[in-house]
PDB file of N, CA and C in Angstrom:
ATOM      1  N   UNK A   1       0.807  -1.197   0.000  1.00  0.00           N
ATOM      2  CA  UNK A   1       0.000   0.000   0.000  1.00  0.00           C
ATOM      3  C   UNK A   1       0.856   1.271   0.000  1.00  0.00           C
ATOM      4  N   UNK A   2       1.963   0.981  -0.588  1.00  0.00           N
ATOM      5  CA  UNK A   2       3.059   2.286  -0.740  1.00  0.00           C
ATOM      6  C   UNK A   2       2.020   3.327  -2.126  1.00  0.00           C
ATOM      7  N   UNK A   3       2.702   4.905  -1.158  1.00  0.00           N
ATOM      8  CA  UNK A   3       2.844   5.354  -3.042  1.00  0.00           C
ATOM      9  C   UNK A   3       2.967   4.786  -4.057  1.00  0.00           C
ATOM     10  N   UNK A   4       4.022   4.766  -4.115  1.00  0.00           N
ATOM     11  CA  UNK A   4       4.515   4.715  -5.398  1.00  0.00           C
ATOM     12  C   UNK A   4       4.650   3.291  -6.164  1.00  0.00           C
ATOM     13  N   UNK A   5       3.421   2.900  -5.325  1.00  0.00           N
ATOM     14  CA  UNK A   5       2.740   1.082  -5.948  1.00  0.00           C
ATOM     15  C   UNK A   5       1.612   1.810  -6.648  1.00  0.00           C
ATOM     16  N   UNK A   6       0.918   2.937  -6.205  1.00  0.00           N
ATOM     17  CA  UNK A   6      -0.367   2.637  -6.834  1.00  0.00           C
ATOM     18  C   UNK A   6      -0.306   3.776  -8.446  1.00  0.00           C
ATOM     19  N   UNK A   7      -1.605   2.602  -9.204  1.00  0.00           N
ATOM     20  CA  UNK A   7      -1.377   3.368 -10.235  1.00  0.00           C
ATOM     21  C   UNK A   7      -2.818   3.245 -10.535  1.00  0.00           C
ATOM     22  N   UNK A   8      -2.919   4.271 -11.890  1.00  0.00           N
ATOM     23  CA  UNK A   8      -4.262   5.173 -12.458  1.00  0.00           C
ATOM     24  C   UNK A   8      -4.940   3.651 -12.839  1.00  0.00           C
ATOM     25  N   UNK A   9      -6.323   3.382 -13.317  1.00  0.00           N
ATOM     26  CA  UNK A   9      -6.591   2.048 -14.104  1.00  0.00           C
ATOM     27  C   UNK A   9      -7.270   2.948 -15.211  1.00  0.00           C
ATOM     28  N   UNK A  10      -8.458   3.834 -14.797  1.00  0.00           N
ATOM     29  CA  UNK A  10      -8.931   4.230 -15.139  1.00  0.00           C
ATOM     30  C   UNK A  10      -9.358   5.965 -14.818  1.00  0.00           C
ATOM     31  N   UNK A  11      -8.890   6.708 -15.583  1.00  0.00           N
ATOM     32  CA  UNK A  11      -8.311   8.349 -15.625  1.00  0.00           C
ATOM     33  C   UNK A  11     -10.054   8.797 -15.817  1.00  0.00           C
ATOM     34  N   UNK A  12     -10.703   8.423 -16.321  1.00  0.00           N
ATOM     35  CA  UNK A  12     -11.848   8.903 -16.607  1.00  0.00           C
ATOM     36  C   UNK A  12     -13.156   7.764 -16.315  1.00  0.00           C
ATOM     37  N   UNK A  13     -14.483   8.906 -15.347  1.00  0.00           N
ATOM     38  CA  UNK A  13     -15.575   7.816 -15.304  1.00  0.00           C
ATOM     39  C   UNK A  13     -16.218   7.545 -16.838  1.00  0.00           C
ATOM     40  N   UNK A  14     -16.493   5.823 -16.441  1.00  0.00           N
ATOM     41  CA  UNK A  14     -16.936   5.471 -17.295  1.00  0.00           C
ATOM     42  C   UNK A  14     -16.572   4.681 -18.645  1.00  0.00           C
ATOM     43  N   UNK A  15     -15.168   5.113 -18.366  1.00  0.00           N
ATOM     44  CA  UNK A  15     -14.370   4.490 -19.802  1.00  0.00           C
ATOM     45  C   UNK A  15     -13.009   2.895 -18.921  1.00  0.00           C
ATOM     46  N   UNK A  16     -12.953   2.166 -20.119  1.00  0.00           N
ATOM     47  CA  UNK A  16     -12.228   1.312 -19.984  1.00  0.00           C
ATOM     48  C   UNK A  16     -11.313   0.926 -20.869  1.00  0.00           C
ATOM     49  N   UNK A  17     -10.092   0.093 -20.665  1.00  0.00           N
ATOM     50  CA  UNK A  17      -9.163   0.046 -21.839  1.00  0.00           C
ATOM     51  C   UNK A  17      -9.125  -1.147 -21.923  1.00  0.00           C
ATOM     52  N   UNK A  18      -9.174  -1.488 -23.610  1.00  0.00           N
ATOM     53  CA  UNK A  18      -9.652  -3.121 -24.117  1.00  0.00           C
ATOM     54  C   UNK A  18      -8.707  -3.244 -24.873  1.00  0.00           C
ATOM     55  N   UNK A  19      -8.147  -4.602 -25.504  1.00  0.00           N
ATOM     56  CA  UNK A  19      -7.905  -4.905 -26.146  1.00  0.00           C
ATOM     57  C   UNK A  19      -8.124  -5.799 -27.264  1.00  0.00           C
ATOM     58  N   UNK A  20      -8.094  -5.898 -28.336  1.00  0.00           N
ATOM     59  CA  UNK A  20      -9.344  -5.986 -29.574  1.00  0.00           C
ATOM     60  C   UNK A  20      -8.744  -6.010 -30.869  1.00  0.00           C
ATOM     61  N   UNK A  21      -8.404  -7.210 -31.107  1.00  0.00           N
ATOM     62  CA  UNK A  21      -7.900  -7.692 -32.061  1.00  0.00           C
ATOM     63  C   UNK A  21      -6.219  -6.894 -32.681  1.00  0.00           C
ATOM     64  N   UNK A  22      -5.729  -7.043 -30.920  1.00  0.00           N
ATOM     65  CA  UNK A  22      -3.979  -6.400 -31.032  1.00  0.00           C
ATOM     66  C   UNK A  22      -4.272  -5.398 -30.631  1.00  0.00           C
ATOM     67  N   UNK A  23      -5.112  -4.296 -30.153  1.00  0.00           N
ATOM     68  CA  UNK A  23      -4.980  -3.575 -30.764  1.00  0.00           C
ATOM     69  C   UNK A  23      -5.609  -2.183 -29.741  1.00  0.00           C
ATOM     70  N   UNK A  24      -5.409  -1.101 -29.007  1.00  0.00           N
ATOM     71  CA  UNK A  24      -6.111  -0.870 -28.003  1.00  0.00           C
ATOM     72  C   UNK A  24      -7.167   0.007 -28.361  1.00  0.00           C
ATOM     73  N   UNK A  25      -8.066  -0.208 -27.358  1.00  0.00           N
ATOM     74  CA  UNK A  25      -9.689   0.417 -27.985  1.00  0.00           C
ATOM     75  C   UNK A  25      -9.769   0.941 -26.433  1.00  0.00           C
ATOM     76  N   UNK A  26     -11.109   2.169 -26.745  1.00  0.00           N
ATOM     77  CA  UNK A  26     -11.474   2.338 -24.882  1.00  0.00           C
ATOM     78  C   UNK A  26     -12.840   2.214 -25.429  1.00  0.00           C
ATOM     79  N   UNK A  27     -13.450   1.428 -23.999  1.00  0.00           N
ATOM     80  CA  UNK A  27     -15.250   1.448 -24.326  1.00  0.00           C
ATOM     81  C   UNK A  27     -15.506   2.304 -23.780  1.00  0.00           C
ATOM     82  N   UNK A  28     -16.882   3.016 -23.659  1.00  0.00           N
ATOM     83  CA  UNK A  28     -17.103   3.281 -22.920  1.00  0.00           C
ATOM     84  C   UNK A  28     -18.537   3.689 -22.352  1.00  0.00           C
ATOM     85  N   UNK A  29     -19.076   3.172 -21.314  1.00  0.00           N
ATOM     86  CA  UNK A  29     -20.049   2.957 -20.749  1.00  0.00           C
ATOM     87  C   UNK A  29     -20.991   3.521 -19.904  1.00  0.00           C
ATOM     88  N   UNK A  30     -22.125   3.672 -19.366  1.00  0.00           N
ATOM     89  CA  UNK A  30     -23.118   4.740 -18.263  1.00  0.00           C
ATOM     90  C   UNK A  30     -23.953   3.284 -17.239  1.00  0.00           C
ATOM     91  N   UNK A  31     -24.597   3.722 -16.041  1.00  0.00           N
ATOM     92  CA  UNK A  31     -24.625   2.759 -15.445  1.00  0.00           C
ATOM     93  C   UNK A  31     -25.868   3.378 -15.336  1.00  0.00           C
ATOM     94  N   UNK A  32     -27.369   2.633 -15.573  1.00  0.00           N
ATOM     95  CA  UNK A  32     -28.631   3.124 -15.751  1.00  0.00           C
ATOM     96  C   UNK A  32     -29.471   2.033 -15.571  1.00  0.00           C
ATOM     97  N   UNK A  33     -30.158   1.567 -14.066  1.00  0.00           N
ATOM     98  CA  UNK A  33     -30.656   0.011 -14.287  1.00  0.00           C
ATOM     99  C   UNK A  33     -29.638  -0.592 -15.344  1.00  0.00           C
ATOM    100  N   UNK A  34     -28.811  -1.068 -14.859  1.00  0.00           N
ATOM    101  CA  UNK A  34     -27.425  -1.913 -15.949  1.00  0.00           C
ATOM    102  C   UNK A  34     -26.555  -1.091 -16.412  1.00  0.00           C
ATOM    103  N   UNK A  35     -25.725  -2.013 -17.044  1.00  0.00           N
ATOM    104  CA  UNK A  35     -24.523  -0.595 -18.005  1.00  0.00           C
ATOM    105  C   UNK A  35     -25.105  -0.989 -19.508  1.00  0.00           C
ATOM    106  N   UNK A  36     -25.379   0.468 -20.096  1.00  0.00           N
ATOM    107  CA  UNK A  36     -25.430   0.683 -21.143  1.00  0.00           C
ATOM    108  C   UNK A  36     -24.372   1.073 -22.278  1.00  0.00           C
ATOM    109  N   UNK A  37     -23.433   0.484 -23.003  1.00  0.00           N
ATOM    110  CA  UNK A  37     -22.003   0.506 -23.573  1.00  0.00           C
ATOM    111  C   UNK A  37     -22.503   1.787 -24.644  1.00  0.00           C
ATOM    112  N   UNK A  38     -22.014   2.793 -24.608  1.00  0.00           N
ATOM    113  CA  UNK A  38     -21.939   3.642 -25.235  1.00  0.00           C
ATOM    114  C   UNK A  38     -20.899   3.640 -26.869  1.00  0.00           C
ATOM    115  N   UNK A  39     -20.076   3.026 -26.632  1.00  0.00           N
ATOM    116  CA  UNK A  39     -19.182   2.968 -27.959  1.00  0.00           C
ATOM    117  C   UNK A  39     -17.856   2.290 -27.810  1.00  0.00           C
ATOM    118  N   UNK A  40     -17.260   2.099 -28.927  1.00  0.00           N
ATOM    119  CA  UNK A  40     -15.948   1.851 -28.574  1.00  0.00           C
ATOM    120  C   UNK A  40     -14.952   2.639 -29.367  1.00  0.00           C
ATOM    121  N   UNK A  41     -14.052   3.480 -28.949  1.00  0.00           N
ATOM    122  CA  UNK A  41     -13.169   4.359 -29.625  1.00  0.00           C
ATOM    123  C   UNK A  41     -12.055   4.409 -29.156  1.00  0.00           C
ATOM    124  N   UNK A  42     -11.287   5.246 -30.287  1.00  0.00           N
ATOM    125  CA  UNK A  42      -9.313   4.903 -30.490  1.00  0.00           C
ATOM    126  C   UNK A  42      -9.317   5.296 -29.361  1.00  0.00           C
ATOM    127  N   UNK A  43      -9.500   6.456 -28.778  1.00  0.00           N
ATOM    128  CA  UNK A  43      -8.527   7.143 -28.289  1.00  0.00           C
ATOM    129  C   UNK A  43      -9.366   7.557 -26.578  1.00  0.00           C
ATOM    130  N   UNK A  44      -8.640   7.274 -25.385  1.00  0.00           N
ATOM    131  CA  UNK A  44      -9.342   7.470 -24.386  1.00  0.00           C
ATOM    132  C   UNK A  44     -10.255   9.012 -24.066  1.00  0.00           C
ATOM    133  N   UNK A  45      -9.905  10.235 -24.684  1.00  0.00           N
ATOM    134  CA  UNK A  45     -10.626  11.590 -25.068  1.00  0.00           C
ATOM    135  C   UNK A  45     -11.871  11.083 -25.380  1.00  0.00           C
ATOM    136  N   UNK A  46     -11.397  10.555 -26.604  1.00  0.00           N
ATOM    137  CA  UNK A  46     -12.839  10.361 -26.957  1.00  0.00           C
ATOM    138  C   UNK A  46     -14.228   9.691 -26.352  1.00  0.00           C
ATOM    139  N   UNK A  47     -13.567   8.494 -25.593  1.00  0.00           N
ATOM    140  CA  UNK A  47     -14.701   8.388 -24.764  1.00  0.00           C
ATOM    141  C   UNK A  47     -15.035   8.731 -23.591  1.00  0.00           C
ATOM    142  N   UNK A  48     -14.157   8.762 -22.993  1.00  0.00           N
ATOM    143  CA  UNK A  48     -14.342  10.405 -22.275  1.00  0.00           C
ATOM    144  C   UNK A  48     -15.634  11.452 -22.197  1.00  0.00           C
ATOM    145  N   UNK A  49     -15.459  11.766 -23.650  1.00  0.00           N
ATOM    146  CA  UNK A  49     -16.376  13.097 -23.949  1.00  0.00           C
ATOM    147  C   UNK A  49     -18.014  12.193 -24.892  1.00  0.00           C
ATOM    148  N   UNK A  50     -17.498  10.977 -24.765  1.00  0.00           N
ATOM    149  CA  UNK A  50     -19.068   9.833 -25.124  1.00  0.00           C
ATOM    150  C   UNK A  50     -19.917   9.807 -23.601  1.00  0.00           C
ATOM    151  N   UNK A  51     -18.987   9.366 -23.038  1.00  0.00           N
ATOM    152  CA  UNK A  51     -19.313   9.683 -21.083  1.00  0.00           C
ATOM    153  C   UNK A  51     -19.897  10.881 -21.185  1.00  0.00           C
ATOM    154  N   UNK A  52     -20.128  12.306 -21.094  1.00  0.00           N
ATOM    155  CA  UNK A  52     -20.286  13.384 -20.728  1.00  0.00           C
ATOM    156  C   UNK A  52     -21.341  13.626 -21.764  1.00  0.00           C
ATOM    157  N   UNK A  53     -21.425  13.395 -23.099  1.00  0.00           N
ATOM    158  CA  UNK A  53     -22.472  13.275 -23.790  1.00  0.00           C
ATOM    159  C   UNK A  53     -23.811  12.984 -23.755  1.00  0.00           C
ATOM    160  N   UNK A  54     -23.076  11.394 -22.820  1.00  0.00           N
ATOM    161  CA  UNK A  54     -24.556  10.611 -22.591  1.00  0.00           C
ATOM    162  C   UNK A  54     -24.915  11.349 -21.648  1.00  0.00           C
ATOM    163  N   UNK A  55     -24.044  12.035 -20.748  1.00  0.00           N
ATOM    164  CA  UNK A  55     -24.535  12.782 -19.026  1.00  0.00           C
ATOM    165  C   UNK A  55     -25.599  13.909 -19.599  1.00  0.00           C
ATOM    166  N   UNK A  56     -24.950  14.641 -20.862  1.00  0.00           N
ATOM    167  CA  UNK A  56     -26.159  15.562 -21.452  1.00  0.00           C
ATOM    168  C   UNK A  56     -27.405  15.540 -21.991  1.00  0.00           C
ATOM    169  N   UNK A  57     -27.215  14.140 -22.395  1.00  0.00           N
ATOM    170  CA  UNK A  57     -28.690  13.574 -23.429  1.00  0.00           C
ATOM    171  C   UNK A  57     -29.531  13.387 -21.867  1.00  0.00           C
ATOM    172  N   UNK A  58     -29.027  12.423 -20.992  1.00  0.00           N
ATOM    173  CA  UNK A  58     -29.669  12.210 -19.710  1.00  0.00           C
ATOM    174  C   UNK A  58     -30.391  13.494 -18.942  1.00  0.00           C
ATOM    175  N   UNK A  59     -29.725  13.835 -18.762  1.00  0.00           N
ATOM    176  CA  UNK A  59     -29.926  15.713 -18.136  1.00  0.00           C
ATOM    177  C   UNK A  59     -31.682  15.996 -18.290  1.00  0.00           C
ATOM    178  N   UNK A  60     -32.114  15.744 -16.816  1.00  0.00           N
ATOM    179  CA  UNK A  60     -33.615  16.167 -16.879  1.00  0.00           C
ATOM    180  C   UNK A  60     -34.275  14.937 -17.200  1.00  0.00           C
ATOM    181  N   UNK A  61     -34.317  14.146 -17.759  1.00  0.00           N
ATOM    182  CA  UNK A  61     -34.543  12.675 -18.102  1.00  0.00           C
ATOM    183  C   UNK A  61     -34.735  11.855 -17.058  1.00  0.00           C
ATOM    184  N   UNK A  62     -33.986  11.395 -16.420  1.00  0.00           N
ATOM    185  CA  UNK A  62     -33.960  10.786 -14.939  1.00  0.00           C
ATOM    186  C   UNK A  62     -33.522  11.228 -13.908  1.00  0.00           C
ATOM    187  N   UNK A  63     -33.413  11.128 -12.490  1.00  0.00           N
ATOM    188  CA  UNK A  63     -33.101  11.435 -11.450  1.00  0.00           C
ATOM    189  C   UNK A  63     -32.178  11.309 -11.043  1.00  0.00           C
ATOM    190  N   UNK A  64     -30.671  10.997 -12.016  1.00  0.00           N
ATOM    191  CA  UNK A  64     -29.808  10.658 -11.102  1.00  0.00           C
ATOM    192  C   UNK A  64     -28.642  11.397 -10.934  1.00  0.00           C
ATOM    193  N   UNK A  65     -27.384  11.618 -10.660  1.00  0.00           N
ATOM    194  CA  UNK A  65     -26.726  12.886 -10.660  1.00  0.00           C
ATOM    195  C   UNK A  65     -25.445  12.289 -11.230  1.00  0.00           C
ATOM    196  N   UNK A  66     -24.515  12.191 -12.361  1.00  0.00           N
ATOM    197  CA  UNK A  66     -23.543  11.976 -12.543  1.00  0.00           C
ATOM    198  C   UNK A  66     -21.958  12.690 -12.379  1.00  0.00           C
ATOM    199  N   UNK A  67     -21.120  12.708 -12.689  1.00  0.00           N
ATOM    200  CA  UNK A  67     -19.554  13.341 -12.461  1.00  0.00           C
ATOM    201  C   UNK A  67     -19.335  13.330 -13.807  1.00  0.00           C
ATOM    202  N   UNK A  68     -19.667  14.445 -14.453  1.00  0.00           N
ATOM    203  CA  UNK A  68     -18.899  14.201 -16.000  1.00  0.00           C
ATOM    204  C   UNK A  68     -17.448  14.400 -16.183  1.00  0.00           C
ATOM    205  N   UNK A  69     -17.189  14.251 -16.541  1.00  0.00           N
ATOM    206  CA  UNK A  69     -15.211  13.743 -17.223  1.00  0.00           C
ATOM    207  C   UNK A  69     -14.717  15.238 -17.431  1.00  0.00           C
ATOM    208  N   UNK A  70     -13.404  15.423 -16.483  1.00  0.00           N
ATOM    209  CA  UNK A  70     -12.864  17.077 -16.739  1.00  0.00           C
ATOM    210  C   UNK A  70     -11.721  16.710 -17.670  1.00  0.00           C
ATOM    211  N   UNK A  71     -11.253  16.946 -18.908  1.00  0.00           N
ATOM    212  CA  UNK A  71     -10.499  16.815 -19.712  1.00  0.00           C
ATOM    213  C   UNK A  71      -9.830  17.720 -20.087  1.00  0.00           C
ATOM    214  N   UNK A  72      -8.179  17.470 -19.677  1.00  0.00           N
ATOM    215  CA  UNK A  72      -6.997  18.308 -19.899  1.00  0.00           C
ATOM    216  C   UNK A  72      -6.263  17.888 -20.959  1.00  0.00           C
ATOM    217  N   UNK A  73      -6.014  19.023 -21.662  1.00  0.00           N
ATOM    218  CA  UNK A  73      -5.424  19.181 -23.033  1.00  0.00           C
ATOM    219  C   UNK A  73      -5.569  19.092 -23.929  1.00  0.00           C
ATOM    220  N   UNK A  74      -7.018  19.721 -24.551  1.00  0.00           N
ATOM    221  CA  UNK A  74      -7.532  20.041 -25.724  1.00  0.00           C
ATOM    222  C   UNK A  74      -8.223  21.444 -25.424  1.00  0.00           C
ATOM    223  N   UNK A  75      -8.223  21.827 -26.363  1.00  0.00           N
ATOM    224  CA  UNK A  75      -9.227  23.168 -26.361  1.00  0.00           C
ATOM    225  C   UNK A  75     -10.449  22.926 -26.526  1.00  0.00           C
ATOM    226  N   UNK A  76     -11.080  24.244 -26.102  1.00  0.00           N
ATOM    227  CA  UNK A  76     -12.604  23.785 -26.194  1.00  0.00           C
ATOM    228  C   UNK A  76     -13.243  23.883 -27.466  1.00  0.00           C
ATOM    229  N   UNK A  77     -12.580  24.643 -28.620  1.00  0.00           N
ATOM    230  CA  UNK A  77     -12.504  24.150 -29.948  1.00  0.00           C
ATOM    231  C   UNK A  77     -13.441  22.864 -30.510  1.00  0.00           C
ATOM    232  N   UNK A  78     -11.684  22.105 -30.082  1.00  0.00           N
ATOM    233  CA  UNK A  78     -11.270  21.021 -30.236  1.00  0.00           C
ATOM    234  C   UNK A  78     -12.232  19.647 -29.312  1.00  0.00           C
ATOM    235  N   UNK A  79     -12.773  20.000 -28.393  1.00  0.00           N
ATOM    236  CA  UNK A  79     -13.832  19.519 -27.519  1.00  0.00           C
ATOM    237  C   UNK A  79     -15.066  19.290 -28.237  1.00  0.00           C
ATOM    238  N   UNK A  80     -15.582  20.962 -28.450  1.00  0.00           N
ATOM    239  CA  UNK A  80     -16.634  21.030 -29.355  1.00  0.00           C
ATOM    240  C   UNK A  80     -16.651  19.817 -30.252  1.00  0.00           C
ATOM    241  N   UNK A  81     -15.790  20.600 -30.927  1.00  0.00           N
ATOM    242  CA  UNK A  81     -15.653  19.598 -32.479  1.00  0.00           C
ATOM    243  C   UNK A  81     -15.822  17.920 -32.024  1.00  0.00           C
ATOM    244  N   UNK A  82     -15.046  17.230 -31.297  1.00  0.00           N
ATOM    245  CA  UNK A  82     -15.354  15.770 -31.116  1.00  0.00           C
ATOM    246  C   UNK A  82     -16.427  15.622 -30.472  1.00  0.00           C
ATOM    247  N   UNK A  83     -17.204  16.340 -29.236  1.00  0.00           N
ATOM    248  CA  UNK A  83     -18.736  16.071 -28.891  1.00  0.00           C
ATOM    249  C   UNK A  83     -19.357  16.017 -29.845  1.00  0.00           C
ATOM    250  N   UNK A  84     -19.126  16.994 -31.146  1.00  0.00           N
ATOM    251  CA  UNK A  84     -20.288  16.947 -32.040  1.00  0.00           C
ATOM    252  C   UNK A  84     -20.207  15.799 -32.909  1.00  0.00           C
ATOM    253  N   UNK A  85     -18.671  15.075 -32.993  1.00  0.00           N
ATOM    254  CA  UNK A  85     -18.699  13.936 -34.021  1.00  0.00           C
ATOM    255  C   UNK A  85     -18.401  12.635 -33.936  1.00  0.00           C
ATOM    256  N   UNK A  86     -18.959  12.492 -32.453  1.00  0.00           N
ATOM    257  CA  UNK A  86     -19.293  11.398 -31.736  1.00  0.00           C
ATOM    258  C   UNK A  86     -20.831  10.843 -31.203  1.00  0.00           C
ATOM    259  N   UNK A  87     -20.956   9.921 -32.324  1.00  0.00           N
ATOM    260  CA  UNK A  87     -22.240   8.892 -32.361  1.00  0.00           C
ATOM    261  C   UNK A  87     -22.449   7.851 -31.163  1.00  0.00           C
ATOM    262  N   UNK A  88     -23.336   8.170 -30.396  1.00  0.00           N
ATOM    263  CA  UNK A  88     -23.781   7.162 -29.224  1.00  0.00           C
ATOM    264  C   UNK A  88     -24.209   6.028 -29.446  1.00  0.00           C
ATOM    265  N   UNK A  89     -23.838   4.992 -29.101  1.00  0.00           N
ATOM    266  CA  UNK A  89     -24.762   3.600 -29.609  1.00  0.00           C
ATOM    267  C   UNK A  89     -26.385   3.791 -29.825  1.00  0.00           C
ATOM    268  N   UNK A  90     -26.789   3.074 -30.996  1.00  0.00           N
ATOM    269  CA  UNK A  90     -28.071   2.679 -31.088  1.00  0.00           C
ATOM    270  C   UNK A  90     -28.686   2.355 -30.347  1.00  0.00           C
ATOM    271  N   UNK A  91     -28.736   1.429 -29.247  1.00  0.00           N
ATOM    272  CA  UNK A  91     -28.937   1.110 -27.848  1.00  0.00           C
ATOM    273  C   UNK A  91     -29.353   2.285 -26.673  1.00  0.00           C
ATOM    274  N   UNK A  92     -28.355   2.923 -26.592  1.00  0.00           N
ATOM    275  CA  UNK A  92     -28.460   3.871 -26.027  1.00  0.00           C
ATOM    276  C   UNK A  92     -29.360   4.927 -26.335  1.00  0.00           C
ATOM    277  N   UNK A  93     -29.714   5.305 -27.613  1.00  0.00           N
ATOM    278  CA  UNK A  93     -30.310   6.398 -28.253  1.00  0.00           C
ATOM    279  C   UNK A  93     -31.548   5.571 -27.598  1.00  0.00           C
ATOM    280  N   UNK A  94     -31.820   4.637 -28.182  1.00  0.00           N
ATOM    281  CA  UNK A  94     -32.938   4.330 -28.348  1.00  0.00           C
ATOM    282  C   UNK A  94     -33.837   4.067 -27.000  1.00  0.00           C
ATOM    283  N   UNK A  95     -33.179   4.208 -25.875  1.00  0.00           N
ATOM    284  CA  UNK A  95     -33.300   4.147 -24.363  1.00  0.00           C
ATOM    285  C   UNK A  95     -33.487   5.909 -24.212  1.00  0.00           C
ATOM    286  N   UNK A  96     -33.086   6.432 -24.465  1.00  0.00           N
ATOM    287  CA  UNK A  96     -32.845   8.369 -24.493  1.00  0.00           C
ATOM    288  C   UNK A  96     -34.350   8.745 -24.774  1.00  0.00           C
ATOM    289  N   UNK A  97     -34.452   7.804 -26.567  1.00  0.00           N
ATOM    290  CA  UNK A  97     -36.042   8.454 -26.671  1.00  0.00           C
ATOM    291  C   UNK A  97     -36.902   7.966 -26.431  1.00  0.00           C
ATOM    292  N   UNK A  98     -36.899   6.204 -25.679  1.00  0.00           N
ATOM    293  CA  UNK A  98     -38.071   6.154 -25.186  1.00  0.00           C
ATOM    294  C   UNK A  98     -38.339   6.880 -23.770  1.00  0.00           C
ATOM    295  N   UNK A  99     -37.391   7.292 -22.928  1.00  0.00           N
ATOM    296  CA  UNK A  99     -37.154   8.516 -21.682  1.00  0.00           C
ATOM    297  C   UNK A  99     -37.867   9.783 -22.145  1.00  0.00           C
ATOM    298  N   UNK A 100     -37.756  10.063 -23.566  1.00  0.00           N
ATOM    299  CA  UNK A 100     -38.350  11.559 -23.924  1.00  0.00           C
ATOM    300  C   UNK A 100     -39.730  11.189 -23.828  1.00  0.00           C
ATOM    301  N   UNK A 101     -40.256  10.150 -24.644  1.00  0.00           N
ATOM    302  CA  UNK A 101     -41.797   9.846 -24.953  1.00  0.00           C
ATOM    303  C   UNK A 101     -42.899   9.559 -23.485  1.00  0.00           C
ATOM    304  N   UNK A 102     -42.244   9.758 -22.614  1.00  0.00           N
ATOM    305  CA  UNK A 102     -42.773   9.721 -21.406  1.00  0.00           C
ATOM    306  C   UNK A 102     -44.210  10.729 -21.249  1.00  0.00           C
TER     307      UNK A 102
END
């Protein structure tokens, strides 16, 4: 239980690091009655900001309160730009709008 034993697993809620045919992928996931897998992408940012996405689609939807992902070293540009060009699983959407049709 030293310092300098312990290490990060996971830098951001929600995301995980896989490996997938050689090759590293991050999933990444929301916990809603079950986990709902949000996607799988290159680069840990990116799901990251799939995490914080889904926290927005959710927003007002259900009751529950999440920690969205604080992400250092991109601009908010550059933020923008990948929130907007990042697709949520089908699964997921489709859980979002039956929440709206309420």
């Amino acid at each position: 239980y030293r310092y300098e034993n312990i290490q990060v697993v996971n830098k951001y809620n929600g995301v995980s690091q896989l490996t997938k045919n050689g090759r590293v992928i991050y999933k990444s996931r929301i916990h809603i009655n079950g986990d709902y897998i949000l996607g799988e992408f290159s680069s840990e940012t990116e799901a990251a900001i799939a995490y914080n996405k889904a926290i927005d689609m959710l927003s007002g939807l259900i009751n529950v309160t999440y920690t969205p992902n604080y992400i250092e070293g991109i601009s908010s540009v550059e933020y923008a730009s990948l929130y907007h060009n990042i697709i949520l699983s089908r699964n997921f959407r489709k859980y979002v709008k039956s929440l709206m049709g309420r």
